[in-house]
Protein backbone atom coordinates (compact mmCIF):
# COMPACT_ATOMS: atom_id res chain seq x y z
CA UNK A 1 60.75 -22.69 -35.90
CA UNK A 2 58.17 -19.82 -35.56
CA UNK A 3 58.85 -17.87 -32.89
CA UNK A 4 55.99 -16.03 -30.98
CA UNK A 5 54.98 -13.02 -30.35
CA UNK A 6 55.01 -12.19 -27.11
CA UNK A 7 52.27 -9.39 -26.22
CA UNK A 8 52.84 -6.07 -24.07
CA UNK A 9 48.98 -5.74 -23.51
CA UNK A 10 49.05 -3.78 -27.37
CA UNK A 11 45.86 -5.83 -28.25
CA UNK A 12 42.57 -6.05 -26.35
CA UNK A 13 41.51 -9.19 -25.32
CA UNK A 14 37.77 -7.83 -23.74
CA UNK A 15 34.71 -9.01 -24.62
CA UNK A 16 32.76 -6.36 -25.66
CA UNK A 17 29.55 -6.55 -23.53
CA UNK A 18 27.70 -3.21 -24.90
CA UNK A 19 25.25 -5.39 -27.10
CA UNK A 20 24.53 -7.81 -24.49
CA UNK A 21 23.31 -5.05 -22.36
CA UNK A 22 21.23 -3.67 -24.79
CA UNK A 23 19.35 -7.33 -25.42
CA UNK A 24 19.03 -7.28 -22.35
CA UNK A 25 17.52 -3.98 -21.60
CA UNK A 26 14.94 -4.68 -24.79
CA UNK A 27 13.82 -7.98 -23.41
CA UNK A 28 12.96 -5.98 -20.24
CA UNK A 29 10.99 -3.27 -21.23
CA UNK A 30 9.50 -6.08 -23.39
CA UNK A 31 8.42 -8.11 -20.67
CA UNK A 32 7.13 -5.13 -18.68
CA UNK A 33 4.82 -3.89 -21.73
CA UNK A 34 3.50 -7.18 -22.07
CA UNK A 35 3.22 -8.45 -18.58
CA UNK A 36 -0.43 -7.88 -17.17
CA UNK A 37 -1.61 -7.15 -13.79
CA UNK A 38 -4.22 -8.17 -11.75
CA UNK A 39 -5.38 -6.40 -9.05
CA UNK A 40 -5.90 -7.54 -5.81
CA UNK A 41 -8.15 -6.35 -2.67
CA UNK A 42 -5.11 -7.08 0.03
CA UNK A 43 -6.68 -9.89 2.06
CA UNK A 44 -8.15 -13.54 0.70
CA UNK A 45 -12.05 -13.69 0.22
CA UNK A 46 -14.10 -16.15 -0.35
CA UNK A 47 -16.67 -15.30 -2.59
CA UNK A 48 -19.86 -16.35 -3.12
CA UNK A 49 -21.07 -18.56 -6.15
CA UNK A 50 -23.48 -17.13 -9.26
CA UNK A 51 -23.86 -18.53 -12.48
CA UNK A 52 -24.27 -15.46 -14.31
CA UNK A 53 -20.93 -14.11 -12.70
CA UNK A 54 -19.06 -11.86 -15.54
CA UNK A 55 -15.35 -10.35 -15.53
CA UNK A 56 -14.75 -6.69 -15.52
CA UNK A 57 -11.56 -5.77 -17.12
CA UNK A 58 -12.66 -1.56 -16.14
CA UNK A 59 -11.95 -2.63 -12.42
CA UNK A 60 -9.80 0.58 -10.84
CA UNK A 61 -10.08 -0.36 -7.09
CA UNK A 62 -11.17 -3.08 -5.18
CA UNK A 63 -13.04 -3.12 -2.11
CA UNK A 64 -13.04 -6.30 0.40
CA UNK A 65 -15.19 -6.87 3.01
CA UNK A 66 -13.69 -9.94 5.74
CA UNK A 67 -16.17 -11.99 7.52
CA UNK A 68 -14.99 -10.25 10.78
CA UNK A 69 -16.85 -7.11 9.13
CA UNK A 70 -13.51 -5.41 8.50
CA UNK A 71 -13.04 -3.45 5.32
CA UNK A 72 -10.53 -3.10 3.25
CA UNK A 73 -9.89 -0.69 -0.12
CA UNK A 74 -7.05 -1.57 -2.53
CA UNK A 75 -4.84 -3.39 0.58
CA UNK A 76 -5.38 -1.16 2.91
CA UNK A 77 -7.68 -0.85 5.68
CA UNK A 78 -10.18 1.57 6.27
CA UNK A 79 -13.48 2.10 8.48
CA UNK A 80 -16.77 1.83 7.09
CA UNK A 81 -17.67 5.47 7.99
CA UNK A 82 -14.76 6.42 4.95
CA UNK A 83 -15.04 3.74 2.39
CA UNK A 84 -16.81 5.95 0.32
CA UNK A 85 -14.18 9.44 0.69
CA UNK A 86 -11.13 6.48 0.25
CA UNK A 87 -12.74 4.97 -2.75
CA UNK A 88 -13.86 8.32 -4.48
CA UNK A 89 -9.88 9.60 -4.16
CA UNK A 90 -8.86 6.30 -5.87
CA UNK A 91 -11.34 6.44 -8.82
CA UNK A 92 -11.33 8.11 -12.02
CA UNK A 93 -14.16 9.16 -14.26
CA UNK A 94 -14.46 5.70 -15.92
CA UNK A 95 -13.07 3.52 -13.90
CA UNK A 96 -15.58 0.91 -11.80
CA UNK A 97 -15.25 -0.30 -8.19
CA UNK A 98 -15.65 -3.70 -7.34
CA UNK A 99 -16.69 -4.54 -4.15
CA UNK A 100 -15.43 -8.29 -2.60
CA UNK A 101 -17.55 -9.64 0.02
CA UNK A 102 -16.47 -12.68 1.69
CA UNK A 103 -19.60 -15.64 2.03
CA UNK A 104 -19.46 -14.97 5.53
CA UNK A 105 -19.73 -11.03 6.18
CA UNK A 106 -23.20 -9.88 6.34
CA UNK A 107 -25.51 -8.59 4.41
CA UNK A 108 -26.70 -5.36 6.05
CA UNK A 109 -22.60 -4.25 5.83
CA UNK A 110 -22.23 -4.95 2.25
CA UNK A 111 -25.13 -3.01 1.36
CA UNK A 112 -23.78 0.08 3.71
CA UNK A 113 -20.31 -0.19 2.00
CA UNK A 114 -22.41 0.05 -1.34
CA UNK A 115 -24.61 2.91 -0.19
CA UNK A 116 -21.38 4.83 0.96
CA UNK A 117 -19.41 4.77 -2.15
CA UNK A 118 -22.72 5.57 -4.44
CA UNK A 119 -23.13 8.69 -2.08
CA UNK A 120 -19.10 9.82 -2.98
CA UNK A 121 -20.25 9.83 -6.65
CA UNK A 122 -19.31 6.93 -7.98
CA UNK A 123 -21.80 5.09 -9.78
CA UNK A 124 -19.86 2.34 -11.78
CA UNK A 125 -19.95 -0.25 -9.00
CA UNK A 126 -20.27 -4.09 -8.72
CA UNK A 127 -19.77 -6.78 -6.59
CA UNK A 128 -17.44 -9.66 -7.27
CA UNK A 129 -18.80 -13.41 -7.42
CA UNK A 130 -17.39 -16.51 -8.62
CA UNK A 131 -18.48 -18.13 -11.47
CA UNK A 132 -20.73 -21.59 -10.61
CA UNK A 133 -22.35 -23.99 -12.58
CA UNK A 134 -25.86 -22.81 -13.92
C-alpha cells in the first residue's frame, strides 16, 4: 500500500489571483474609454417639434428653460439676470451652448436667455428641438 504524504503546509495551495486583477483592471479602463456620455440639462423638457432638427456633437453646456420660467445651466439652477456670466465660465473657445426650452415656457424668456449668453461672448449657440416628420 502507498502511504501518503501527509503535508505540514510546505506547499501552497493559493490561487494566484494577480492576473485576474489585472483582466479585470483592463476591462475597466476599457469600458471607461469607450463608454460615451451624454449630457444632460438637470430637469426633463419637452421640446418642441422641427423637421429640420440636427444633432450637435460640439455641445459643452446645456441650458434648460421649465415652463414655470425657471432656468437651469448644466443641472443647476440659476436666475436669468446670470445665465449669461454662468454659461460664459462653463464654455471654452469652441465649445457651443445649447439652449432647451420646454413647449410651454415663453417666448419673450427664451429669447432673453439667448440675448444674455450672446452678450458674455459666446457666439456658438443653438436651441434644442426634436426631430418631427417633414
Amino acid at each position: 500500500m502507498r502511504r501518503r504524504r501527509i503535508s505540514n503546509g510546505d506547499e501552497s495551495a493559493e490561487v494566484n489571483l494577480t492576473p485576474m486583477l489585472d483582466v479585470v483592471f483592463i476591462m475597466l479602463i476599457f469600458f471607461i474609454v469607450t463608454t460615451s456620455f451624454t449630457k444632460e440639462s438637470g430637469v426633463e423638457i419637452e421640446r418642441p417639434e422641427s423637421s429640420t432638427a440636427s444633432a450637435r456633437p460640439d455641445a459643452q453646456v446645456m441650458v434648460a428653460i421649465t415652463p414655470e420660467g425657471a432656468v437651469w445651466v448644466d443641472g443647476e439652477p440659476v436666475d436669468v439676470r446670470r445665465v449669461g456670466s454662468a454659461v460664459a465660465g462653463l464654455v471654452s473657445d469652441r465649445g457651443g451652448v445649447v439652449v432647451q426650452a420646454d413647449r410651454e415656457s415663453t417666448t419673450g424668456l427664451l429669447i432673453e436667455v439667448m440675448d444674455r449668453i450672446r452678450e458674455a461672448g459666446v457666439d456658438n449657440l443653438a436651441v434644442a428641438a426634436t426631430r418631427g416628420d417633414p
